[in-house]
PDB file of N, CA and C in Angstrom:
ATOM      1  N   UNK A   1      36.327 -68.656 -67.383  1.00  0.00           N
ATOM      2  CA  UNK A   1      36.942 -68.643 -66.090  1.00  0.00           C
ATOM      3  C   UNK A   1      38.041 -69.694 -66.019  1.00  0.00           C
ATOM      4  N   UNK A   2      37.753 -70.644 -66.688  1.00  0.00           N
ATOM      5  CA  UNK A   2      39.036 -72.121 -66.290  1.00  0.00           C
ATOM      6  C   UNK A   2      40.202 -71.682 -67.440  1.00  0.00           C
ATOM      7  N   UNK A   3      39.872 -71.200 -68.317  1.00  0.00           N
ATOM      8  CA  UNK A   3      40.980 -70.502 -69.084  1.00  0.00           C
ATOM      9  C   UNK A   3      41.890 -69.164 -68.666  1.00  0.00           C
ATOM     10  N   UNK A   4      40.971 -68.607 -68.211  1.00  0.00           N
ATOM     11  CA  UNK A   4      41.313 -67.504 -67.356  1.00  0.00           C
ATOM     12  C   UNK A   4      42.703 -68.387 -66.017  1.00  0.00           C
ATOM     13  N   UNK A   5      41.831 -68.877 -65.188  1.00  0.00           N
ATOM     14  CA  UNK A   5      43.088 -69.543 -64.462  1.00  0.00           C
ATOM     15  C   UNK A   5      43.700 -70.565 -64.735  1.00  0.00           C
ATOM     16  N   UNK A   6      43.970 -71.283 -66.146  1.00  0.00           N
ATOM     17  CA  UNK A   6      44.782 -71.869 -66.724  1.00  0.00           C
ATOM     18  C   UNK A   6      45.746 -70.988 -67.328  1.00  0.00           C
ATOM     19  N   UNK A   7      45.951 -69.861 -67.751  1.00  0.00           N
ATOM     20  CA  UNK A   7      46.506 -68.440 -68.046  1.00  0.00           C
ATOM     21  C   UNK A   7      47.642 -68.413 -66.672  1.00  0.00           C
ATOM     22  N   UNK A   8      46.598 -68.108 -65.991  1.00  0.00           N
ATOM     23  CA  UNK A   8      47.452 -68.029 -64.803  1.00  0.00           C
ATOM     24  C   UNK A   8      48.451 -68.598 -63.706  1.00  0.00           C
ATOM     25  N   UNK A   9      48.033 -69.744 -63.566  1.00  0.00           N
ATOM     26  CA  UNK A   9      48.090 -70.861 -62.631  1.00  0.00           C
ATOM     27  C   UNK A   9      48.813 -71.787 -63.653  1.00  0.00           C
ATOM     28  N   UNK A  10      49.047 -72.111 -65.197  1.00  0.00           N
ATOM     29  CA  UNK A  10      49.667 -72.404 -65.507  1.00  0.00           C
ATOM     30  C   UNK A  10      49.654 -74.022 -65.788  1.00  0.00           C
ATOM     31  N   UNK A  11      48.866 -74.797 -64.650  1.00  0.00           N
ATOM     32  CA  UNK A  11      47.937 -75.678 -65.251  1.00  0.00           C
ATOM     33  C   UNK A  11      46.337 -76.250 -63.730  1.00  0.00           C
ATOM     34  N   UNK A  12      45.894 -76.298 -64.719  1.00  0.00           N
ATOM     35  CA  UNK A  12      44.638 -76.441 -63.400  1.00  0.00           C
ATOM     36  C   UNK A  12      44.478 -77.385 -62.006  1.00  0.00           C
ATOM     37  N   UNK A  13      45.953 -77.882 -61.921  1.00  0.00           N
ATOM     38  CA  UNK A  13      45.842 -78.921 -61.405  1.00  0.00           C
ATOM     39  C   UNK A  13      46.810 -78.649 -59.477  1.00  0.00           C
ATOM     40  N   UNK A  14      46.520 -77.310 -60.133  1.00  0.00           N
ATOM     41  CA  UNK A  14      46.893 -76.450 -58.911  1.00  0.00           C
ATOM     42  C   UNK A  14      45.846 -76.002 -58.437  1.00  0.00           C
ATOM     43  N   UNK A  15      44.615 -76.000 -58.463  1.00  0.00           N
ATOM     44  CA  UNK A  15      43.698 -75.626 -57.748  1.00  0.00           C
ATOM     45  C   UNK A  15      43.421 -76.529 -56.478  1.00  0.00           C
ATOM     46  N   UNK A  16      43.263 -76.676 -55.725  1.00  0.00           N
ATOM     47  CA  UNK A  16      43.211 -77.169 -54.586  1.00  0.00           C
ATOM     48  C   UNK A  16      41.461 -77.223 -54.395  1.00  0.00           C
ATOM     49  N   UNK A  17      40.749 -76.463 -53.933  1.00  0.00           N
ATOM     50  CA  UNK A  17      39.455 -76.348 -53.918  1.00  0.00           C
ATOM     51  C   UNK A  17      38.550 -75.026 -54.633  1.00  0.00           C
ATOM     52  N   UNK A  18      37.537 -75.448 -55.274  1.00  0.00           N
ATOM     53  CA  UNK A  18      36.578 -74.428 -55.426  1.00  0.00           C
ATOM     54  C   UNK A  18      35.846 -74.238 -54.127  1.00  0.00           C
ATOM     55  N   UNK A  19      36.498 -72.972 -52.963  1.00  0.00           N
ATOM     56  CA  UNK A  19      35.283 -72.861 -52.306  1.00  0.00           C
ATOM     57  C   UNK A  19      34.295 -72.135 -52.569  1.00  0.00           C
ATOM     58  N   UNK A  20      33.928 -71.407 -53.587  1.00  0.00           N
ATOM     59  CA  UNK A  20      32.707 -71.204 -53.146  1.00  0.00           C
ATOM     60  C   UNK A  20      32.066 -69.967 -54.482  1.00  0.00           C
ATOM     61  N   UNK A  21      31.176 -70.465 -55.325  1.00  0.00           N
ATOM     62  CA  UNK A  21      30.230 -69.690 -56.365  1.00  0.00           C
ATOM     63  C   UNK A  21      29.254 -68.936 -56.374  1.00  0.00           C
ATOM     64  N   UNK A  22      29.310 -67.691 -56.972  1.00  0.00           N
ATOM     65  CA  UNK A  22      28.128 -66.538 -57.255  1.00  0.00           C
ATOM     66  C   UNK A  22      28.218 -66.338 -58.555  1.00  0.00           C
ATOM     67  N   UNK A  23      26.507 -66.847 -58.988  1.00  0.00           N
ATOM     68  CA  UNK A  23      26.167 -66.719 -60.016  1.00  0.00           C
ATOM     69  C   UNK A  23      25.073 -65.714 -60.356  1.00  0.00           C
ATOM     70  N   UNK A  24      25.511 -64.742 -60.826  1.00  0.00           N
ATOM     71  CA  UNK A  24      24.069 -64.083 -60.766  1.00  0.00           C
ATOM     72  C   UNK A  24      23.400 -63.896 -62.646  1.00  0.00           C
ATOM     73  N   UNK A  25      22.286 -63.626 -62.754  1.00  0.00           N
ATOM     74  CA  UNK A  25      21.434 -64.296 -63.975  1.00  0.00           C
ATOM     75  C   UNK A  25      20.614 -62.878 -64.473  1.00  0.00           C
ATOM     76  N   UNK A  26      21.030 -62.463 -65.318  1.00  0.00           N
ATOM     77  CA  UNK A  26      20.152 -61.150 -65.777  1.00  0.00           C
ATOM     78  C   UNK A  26      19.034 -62.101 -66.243  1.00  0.00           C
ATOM     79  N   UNK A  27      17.755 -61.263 -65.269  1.00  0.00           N
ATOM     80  CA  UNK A  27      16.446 -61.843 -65.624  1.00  0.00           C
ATOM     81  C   UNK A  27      15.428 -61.545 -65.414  1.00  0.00           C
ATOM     82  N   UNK A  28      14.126 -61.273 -65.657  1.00  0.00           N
ATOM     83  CA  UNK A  28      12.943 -60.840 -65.795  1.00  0.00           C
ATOM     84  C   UNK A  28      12.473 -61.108 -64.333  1.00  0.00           C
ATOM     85  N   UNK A  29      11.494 -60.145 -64.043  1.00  0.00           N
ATOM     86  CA  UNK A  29      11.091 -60.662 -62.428  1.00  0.00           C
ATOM     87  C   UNK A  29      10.341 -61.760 -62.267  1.00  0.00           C
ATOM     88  N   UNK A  30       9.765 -61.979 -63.069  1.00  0.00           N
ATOM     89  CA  UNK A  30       8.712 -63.525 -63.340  1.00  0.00           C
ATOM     90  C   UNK A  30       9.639 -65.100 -63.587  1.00  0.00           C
ATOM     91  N   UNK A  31      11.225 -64.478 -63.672  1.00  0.00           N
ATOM     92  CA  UNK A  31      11.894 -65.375 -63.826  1.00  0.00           C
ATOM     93  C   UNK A  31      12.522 -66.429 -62.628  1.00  0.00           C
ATOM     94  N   UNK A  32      12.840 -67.819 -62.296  1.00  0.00           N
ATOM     95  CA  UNK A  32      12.648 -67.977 -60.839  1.00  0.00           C
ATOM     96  C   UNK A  32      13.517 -69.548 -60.775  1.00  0.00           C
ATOM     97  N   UNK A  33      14.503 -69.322 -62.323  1.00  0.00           N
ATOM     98  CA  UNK A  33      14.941 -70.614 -62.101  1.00  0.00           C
ATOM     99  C   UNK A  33      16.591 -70.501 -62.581  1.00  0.00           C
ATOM    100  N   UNK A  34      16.721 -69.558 -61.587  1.00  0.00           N
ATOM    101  CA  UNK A  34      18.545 -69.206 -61.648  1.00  0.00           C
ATOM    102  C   UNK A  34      19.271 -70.045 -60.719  1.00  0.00           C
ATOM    103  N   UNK A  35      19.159 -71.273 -60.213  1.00  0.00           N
ATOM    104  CA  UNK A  35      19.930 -71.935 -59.838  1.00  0.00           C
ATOM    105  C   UNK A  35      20.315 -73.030 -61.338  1.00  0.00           C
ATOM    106  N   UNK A  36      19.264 -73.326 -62.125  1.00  0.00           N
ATOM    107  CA  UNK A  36      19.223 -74.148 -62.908  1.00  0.00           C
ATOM    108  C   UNK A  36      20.253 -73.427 -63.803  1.00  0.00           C
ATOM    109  N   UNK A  37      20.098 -72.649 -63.812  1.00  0.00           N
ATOM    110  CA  UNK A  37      21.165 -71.718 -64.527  1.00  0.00           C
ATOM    111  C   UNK A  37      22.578 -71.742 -64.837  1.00  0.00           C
ATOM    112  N   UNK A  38      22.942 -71.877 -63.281  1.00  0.00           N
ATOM    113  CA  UNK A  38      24.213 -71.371 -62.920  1.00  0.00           C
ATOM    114  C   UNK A  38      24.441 -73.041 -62.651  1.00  0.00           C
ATOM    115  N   UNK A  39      23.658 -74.170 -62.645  1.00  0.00           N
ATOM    116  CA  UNK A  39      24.224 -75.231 -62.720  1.00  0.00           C
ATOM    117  C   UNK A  39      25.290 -75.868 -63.667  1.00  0.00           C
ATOM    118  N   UNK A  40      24.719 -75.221 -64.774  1.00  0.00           N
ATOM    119  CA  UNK A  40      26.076 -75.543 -66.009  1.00  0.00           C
ATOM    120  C   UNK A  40      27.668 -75.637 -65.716  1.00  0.00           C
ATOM    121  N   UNK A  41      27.952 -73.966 -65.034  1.00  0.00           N
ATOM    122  CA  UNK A  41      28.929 -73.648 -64.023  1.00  0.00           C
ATOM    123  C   UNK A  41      29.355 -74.739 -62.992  1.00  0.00           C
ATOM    124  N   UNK A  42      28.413 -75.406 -62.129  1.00  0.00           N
ATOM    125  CA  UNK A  42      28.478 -75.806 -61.173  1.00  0.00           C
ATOM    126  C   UNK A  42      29.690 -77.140 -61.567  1.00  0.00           C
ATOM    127  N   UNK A  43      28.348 -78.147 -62.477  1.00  0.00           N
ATOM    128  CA  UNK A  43      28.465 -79.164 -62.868  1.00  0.00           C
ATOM    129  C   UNK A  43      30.010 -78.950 -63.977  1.00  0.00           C
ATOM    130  N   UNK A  44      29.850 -78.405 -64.332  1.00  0.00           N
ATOM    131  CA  UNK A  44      31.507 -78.099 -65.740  1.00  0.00           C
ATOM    132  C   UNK A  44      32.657 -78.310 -64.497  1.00  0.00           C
ATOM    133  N   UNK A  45      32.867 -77.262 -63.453  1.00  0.00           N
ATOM    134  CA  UNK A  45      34.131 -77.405 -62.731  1.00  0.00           C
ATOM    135  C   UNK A  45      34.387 -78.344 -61.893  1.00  0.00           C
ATOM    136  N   UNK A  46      32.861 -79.434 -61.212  1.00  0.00           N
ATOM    137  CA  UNK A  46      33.119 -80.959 -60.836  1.00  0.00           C
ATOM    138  C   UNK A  46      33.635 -81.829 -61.685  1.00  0.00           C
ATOM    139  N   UNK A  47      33.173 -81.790 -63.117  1.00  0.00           N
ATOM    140  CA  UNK A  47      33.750 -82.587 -64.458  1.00  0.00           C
ATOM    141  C   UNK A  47      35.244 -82.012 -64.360  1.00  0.00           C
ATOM    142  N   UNK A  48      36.038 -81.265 -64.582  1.00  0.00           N
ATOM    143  CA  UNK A  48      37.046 -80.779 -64.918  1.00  0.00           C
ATOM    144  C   UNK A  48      38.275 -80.810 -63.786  1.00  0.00           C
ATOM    145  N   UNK A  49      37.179 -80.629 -62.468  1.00  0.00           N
ATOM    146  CA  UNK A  49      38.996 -80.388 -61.679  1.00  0.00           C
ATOM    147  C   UNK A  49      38.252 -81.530 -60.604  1.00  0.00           C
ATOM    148  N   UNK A  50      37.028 -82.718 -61.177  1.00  0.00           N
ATOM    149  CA  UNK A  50      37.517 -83.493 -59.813  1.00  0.00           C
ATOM    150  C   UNK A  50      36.763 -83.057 -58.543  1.00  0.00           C
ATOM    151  N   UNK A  51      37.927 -83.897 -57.430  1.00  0.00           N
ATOM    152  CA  UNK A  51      37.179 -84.106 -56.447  1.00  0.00           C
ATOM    153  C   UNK A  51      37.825 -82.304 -55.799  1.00  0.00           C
ATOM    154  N   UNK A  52      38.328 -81.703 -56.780  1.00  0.00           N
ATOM    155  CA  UNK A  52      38.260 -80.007 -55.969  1.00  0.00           C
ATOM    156  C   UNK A  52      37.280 -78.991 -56.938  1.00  0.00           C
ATOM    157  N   UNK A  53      36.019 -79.502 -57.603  1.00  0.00           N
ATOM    158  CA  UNK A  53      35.855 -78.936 -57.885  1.00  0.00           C
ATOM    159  C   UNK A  53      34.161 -78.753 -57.326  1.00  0.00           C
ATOM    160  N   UNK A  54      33.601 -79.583 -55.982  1.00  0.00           N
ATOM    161  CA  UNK A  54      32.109 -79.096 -55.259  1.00  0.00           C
ATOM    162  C   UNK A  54      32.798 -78.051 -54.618  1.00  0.00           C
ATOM    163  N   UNK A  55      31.840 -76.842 -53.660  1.00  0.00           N
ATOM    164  CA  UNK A  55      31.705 -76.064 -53.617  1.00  0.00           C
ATOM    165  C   UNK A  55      30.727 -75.818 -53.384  1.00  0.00           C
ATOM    166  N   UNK A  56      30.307 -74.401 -52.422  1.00  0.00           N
ATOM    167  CA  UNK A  56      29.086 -73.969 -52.059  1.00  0.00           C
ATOM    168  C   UNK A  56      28.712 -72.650 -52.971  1.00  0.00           C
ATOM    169  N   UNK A  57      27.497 -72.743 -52.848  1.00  0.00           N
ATOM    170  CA  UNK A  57      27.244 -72.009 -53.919  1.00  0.00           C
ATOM    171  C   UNK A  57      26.089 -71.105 -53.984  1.00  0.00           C
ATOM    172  N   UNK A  58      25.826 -69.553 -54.450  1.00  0.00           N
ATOM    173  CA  UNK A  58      24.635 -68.559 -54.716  1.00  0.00           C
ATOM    174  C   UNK A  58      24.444 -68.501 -55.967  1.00  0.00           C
ATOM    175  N   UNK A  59      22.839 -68.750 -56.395  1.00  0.00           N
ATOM    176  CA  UNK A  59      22.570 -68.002 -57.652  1.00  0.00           C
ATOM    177  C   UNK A  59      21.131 -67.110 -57.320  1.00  0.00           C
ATOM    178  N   UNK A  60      21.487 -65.857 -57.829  1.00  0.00           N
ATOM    179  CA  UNK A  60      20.250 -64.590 -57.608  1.00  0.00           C
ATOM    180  C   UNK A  60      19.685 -64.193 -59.062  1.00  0.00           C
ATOM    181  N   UNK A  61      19.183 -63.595 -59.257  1.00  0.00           N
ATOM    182  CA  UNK A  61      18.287 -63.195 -60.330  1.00  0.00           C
ATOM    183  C   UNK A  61      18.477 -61.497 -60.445  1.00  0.00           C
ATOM    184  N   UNK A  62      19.397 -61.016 -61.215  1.00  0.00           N
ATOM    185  CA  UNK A  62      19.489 -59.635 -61.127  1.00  0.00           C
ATOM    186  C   UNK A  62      18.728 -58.957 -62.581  1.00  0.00           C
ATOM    187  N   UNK A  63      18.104 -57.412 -62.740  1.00  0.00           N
ATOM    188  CA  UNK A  63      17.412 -56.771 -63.372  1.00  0.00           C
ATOM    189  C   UNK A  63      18.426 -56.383 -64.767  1.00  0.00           C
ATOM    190  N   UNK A  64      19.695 -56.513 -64.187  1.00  0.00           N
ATOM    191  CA  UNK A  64      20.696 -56.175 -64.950  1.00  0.00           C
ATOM    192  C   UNK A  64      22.178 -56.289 -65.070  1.00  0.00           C
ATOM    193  N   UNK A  65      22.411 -56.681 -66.045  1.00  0.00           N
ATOM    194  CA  UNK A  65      24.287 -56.842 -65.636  1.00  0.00           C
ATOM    195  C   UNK A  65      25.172 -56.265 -66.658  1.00  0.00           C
ATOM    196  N   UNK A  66      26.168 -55.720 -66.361  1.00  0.00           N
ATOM    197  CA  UNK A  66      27.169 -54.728 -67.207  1.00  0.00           C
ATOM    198  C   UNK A  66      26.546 -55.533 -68.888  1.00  0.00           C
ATOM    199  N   UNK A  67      27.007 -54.468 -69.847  1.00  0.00           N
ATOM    200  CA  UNK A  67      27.000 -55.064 -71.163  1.00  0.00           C
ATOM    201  C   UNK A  67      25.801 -55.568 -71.438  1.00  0.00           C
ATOM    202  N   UNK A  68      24.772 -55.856 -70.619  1.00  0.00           N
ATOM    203  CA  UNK A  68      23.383 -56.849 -70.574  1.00  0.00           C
ATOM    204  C   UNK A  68      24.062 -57.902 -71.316  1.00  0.00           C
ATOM    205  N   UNK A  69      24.883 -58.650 -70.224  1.00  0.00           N
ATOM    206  CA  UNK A  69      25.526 -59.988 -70.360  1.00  0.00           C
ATOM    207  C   UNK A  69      24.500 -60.881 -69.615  1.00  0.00           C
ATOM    208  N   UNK A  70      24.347 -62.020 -69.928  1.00  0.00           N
ATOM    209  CA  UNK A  70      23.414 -63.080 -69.273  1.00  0.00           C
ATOM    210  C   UNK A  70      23.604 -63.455 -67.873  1.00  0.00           C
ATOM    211  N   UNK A  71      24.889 -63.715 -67.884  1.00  0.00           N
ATOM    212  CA  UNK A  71      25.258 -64.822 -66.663  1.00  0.00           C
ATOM    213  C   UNK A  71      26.809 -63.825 -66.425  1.00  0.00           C
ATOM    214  N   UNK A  72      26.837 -63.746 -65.289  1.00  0.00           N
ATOM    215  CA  UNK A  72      28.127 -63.223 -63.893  1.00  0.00           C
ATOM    216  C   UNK A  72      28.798 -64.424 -63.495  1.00  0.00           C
ATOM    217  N   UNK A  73      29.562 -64.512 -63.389  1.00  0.00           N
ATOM    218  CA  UNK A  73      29.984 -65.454 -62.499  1.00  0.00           C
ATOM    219  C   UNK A  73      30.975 -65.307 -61.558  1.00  0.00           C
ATOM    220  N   UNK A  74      31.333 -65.333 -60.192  1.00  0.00           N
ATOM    221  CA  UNK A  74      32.562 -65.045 -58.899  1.00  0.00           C
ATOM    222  C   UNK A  74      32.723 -66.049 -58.374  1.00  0.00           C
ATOM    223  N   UNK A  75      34.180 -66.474 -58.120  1.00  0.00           N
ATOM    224  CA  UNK A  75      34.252 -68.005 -57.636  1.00  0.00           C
ATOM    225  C   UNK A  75      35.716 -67.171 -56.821  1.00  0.00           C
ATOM    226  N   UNK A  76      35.691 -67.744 -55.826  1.00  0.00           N
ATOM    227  CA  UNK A  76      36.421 -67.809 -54.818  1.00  0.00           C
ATOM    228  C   UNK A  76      37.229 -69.279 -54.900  1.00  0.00           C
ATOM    229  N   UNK A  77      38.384 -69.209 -55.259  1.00  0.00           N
ATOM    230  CA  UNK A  77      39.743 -70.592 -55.677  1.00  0.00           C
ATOM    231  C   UNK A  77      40.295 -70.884 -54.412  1.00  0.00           C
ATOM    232  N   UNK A  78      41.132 -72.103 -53.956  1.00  0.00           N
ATOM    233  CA  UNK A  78      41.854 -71.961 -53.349  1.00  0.00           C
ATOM    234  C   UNK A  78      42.995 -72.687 -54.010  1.00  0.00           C
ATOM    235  N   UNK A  79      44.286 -71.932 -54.117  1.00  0.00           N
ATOM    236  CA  UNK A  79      45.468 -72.669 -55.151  1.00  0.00           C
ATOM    237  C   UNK A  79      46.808 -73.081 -54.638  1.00  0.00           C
ATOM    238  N   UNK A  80      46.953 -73.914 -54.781  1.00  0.00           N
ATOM    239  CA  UNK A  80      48.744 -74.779 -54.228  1.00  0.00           C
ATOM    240  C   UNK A  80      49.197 -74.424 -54.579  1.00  0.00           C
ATOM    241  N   UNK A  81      50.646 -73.987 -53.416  1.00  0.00           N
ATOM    242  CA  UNK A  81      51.599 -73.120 -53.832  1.00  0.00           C
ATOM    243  C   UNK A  81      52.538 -74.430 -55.025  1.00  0.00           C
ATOM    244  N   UNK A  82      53.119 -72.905 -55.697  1.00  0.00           N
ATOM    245  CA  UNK A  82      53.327 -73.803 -57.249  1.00  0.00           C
ATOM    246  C   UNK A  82      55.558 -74.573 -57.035  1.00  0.00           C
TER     247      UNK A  82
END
């Protein structure tokens, strides 16, 4: 994702705020610790962009995700005009 909008945005330092993360966690129903999960996410974009990178945040536990990929991730940016 930070490459993705380093691609774009051209350098990251145009992001203004992360408002706001959905993480969802392909996982077994007995499974019950998808916030811990999606913390990696959380914690990486506070390290990286700073004081714009807290944010509010969902993580759910889904049965399945395209590709049976592990981890989803949707983040809602907010970016300075360049």
């Amino acid at each position: 994702m930070l490459g993705v909008l380093k691609a774009e945005l051209g350098e990251l330092s145009r992001i203004s705020d992360v408002i706001k993360l959905l993480g969802m966690v392909n996982a077994t129903p007995d499974f019950d610790r998808h916030p811990f999960v999606i913390n990696g996410c959380s914690d990486l974009l506070c390290e990286v962009l700073g004081t714009a990178g807290p944010h509010a945040r969902s993580a759910i536990g889904v049965g399945s995700l395209p590709n049976n990929i592990t981890v989803e991730i949707e983040a809602i940016i907010a970016v300075k005009d360049s």
